[in-house]
N, C-alpha and C. Protein backbone atom coordinates (compact mmCIF):
# COMPACT_ATOMS: atom_id res chain seq x y z
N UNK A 1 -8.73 7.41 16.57
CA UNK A 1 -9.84 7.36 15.65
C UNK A 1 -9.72 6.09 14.82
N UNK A 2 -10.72 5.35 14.46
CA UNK A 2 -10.66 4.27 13.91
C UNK A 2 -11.37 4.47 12.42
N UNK A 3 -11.03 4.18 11.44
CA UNK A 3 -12.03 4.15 9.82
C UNK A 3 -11.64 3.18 9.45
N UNK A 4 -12.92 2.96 8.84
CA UNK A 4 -13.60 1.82 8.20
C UNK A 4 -12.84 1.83 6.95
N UNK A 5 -13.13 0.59 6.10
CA UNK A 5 -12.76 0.22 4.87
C UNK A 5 -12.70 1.38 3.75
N UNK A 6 -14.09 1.85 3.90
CA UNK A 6 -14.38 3.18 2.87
C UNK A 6 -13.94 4.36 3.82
N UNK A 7 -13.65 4.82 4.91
CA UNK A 7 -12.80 5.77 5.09
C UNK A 7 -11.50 5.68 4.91
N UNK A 8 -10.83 4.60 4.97
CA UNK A 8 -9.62 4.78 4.92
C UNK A 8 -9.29 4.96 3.28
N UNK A 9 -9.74 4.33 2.50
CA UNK A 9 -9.61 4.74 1.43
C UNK A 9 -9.72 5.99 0.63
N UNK A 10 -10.52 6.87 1.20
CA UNK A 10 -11.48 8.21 0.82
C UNK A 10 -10.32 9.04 1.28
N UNK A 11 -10.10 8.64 2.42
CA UNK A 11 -8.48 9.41 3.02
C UNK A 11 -7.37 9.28 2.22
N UNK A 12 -6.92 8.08 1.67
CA UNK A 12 -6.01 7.97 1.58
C UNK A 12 -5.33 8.43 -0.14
N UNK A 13 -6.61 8.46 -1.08
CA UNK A 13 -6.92 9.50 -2.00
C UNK A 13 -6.83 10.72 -2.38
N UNK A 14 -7.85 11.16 -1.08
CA UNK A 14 -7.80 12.83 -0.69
C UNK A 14 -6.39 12.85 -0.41
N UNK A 15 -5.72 12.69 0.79
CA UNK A 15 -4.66 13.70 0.99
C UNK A 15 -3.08 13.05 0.18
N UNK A 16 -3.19 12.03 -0.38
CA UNK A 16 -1.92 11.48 -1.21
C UNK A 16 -2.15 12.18 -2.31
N UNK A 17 -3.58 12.44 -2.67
CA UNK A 17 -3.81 13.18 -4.26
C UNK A 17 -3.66 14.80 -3.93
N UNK A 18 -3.01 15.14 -2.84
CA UNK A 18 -3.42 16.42 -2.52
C UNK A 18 -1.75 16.82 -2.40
N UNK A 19 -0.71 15.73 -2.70
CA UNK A 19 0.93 15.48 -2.11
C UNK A 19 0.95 15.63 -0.56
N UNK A 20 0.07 15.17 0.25
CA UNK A 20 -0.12 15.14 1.75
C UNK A 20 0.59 13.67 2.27
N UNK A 21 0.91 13.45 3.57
CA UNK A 21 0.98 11.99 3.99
C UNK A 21 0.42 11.63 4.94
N UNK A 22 0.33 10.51 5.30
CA UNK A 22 -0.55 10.50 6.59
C UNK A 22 -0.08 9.09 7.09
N UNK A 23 -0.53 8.43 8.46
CA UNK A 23 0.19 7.60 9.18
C UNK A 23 -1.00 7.09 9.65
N UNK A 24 -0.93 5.78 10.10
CA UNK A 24 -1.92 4.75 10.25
C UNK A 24 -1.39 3.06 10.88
N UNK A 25 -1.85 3.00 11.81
CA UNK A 25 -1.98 1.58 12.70
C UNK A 25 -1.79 0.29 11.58
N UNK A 26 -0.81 -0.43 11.27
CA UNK A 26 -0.95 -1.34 10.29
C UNK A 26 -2.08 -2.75 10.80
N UNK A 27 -2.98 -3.10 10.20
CA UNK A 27 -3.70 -4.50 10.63
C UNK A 27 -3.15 -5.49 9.80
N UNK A 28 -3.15 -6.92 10.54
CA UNK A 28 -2.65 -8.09 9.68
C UNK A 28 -1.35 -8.05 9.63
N UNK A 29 -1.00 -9.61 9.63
CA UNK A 29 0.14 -10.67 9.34
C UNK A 29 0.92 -10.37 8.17
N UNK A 30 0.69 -9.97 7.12
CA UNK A 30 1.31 -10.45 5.90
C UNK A 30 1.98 -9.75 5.43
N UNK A 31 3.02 -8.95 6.15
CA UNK A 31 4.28 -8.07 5.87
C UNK A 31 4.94 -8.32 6.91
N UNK A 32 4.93 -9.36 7.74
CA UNK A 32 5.69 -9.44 9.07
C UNK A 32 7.07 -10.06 8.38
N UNK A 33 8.14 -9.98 8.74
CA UNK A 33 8.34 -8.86 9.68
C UNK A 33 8.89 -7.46 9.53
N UNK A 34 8.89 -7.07 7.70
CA UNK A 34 8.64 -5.64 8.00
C UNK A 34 7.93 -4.60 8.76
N UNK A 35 6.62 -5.46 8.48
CA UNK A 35 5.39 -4.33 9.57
C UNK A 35 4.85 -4.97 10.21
N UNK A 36 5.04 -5.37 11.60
CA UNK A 36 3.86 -5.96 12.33
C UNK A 36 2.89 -5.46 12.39
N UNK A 37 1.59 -5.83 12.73
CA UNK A 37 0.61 -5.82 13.32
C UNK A 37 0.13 -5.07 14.68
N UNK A 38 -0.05 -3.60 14.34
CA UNK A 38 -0.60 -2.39 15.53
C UNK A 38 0.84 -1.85 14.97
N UNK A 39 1.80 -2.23 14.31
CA UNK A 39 2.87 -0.52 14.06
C UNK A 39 2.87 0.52 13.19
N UNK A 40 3.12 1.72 13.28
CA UNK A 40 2.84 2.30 12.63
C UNK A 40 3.02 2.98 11.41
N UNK A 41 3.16 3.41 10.42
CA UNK A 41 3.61 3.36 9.27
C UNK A 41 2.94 4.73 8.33
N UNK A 42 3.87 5.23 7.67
CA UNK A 42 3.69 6.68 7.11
C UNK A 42 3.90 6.28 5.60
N UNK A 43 2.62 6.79 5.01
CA UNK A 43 2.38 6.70 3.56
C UNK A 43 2.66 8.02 2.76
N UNK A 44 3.26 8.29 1.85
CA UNK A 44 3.14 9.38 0.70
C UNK A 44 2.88 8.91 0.04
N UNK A 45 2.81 10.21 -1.11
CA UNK A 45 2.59 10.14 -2.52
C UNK A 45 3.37 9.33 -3.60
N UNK A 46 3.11 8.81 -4.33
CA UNK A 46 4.17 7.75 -5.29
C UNK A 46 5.06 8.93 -6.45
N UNK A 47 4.29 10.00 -6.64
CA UNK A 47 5.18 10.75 -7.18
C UNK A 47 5.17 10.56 -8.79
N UNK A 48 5.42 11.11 -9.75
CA UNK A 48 5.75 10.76 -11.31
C UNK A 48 6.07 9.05 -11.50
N UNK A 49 7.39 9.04 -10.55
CA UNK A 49 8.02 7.72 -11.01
C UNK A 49 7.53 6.28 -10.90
N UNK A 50 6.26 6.47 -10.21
CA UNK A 50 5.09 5.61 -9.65
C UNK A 50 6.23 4.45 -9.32
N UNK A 51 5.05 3.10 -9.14
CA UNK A 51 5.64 2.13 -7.80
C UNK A 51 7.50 1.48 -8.61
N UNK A 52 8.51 1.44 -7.67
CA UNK A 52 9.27 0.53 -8.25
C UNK A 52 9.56 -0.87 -7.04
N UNK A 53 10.04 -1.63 -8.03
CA UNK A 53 10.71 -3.01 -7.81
C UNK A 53 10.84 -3.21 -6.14
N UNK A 54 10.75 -3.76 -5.19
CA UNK A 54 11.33 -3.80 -3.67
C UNK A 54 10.41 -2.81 -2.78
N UNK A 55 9.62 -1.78 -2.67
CA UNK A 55 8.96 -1.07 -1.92
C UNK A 55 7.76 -1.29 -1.71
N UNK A 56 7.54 -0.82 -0.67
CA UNK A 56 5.97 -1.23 0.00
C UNK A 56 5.21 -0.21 -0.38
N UNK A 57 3.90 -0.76 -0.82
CA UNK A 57 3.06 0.40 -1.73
C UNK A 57 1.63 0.01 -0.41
N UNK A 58 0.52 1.25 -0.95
CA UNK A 58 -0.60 1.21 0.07
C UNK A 58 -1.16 0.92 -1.62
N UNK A 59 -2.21 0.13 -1.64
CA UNK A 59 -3.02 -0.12 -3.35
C UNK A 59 -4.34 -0.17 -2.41
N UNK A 60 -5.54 -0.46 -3.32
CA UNK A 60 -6.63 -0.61 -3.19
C UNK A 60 -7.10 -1.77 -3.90
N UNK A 61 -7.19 -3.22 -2.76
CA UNK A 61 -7.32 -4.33 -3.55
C UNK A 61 -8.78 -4.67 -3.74
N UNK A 62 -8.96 -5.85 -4.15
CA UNK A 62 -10.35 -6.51 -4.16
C UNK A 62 -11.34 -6.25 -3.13
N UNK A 63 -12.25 -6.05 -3.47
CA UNK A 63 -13.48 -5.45 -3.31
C UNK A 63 -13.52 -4.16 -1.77
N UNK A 64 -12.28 -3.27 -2.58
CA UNK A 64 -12.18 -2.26 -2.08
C UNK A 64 -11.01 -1.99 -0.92
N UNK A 65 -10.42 -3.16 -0.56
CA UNK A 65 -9.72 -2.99 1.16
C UNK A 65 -8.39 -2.33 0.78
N UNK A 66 -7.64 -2.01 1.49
CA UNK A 66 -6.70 -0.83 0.90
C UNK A 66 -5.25 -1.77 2.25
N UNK A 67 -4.39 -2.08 0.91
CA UNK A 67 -3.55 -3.13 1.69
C UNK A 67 -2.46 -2.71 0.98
N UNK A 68 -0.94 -3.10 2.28
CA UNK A 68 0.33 -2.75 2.36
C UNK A 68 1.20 -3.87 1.88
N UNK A 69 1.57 -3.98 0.61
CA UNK A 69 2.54 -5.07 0.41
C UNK A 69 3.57 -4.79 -0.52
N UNK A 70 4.24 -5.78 -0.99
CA UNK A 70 5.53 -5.12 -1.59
C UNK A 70 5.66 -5.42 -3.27
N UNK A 71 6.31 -4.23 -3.84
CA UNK A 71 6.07 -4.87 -5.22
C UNK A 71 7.29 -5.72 -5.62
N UNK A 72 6.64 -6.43 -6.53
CA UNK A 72 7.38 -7.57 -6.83
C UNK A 72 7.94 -7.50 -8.28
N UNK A 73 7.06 -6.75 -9.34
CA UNK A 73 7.54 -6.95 -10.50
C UNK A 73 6.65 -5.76 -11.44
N UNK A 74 6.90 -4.84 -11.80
CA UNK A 74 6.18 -4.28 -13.27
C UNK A 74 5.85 -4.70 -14.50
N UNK A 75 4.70 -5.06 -14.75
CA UNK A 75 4.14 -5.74 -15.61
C UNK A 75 3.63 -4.43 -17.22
N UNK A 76 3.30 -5.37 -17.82
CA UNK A 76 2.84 -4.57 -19.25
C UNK A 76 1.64 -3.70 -19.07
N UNK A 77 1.56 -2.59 -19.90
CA UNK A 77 0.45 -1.53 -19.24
C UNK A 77 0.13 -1.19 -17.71
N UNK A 78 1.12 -0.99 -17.21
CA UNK A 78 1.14 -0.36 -15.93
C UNK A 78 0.96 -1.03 -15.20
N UNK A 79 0.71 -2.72 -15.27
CA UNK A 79 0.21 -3.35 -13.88
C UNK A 79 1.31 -3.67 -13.44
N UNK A 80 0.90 -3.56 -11.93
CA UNK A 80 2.23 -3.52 -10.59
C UNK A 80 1.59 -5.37 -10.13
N UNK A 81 2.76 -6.29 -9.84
CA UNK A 81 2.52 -7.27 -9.43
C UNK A 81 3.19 -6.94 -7.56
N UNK A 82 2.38 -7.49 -6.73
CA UNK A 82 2.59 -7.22 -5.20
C UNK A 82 2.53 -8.69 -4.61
N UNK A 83 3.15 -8.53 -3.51
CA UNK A 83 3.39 -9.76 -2.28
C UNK A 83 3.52 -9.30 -1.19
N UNK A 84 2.70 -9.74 -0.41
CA UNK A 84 3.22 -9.98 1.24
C UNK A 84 4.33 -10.64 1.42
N UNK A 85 4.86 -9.78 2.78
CA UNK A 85 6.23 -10.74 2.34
C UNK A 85 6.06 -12.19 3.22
N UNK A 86 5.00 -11.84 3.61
CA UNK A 86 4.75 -13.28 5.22
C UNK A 86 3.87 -13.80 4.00
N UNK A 87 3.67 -13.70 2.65
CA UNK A 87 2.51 -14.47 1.80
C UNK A 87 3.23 -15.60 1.25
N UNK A 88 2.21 -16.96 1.13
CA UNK A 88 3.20 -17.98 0.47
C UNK A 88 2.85 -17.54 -1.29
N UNK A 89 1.93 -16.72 -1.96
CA UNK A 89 1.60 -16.42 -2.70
C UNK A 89 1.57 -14.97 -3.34
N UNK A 90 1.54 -15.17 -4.72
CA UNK A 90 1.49 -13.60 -5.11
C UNK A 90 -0.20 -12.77 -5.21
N UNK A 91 -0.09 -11.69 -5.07
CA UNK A 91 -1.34 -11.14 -5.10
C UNK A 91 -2.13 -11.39 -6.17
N UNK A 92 -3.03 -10.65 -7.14
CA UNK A 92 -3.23 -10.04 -8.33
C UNK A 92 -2.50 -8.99 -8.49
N UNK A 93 -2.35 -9.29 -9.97
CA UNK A 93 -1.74 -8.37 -10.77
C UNK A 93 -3.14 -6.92 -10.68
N UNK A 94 -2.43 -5.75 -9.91
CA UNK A 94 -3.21 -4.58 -10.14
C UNK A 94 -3.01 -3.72 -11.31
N UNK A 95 -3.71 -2.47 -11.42
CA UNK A 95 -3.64 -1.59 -12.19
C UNK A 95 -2.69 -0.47 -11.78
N UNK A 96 -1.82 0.16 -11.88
CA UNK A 96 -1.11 1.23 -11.64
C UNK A 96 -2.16 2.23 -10.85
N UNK A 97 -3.30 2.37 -11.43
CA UNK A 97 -4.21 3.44 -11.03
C UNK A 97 -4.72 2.84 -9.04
N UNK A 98 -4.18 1.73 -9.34
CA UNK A 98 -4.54 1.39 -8.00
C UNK A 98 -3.81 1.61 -6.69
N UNK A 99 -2.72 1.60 -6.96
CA UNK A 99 -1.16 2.04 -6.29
C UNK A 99 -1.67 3.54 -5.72
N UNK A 100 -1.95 3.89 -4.44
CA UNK A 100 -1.90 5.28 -4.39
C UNK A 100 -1.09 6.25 -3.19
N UNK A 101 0.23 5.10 -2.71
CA UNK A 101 1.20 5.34 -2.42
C UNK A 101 2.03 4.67 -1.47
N UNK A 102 3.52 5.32 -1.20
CA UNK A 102 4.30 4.43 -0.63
C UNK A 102 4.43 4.52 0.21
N UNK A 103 5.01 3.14 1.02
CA UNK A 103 5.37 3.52 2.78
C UNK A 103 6.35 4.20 2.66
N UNK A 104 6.84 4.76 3.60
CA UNK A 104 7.90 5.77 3.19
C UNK A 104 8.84 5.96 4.62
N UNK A 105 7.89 5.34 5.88
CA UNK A 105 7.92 5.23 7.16
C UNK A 105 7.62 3.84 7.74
N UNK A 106 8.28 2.66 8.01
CA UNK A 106 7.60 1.31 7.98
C UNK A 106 8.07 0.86 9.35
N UNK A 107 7.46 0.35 10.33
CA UNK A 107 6.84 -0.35 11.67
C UNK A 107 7.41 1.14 12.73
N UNK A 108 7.10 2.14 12.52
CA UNK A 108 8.09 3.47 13.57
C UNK A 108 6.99 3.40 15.12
């Protein structure tokens, strides 16, 4: 089954907000070579202790796309700073509320 931008997100809401996990085809370069590209990878819930330092989080970035990268640093009022690790650059600084969970399962 394949979903779109707004399904995968709607999913990934529902059943992380539900303490569910679920597993999904990674797309894109920019965690190689933790996660290539077509492997597969199992997301949970972030839990109380929300994102820390070194782990790969699933967030919901700019203008909606729902991307796997790693955090880099905890910032003031909850914002999580993230990187690809194949990125020569850092992301935006997100909102905590955006983080809506971790890999927990990475290229299996």
């Amino acid at each position: 089954m394949f979903l779109d931008r707004d399904e995968l997100r709607a999913l990934a809401r529902q059943v992380l907000g539900a303490g569910g996990e679920f597993s999904f085809l990674a797309s894109g370069r920019s965690m190689h070579p933790a996660i290539r590209d077509g492997e597969r990878v199992k997301v949970a819930p972030l839990g109380e202790e929300g994102p820390i330092v070194g782990e790969v989080v699933l967030y919901e970035g700019a203008g909606g796309r729902m991307l796997l990268h790693r955090v880099v640093e905890l910032g003031e009022e909850g914002r999580v700073q993230l990187r690809g690790d194949a990125r020569p650059s850092m992301d935006e600084w997100v909102e905590r509320e955006r983080v809506v969970g971790r890999g927990v399962a990475l290229g299996d």
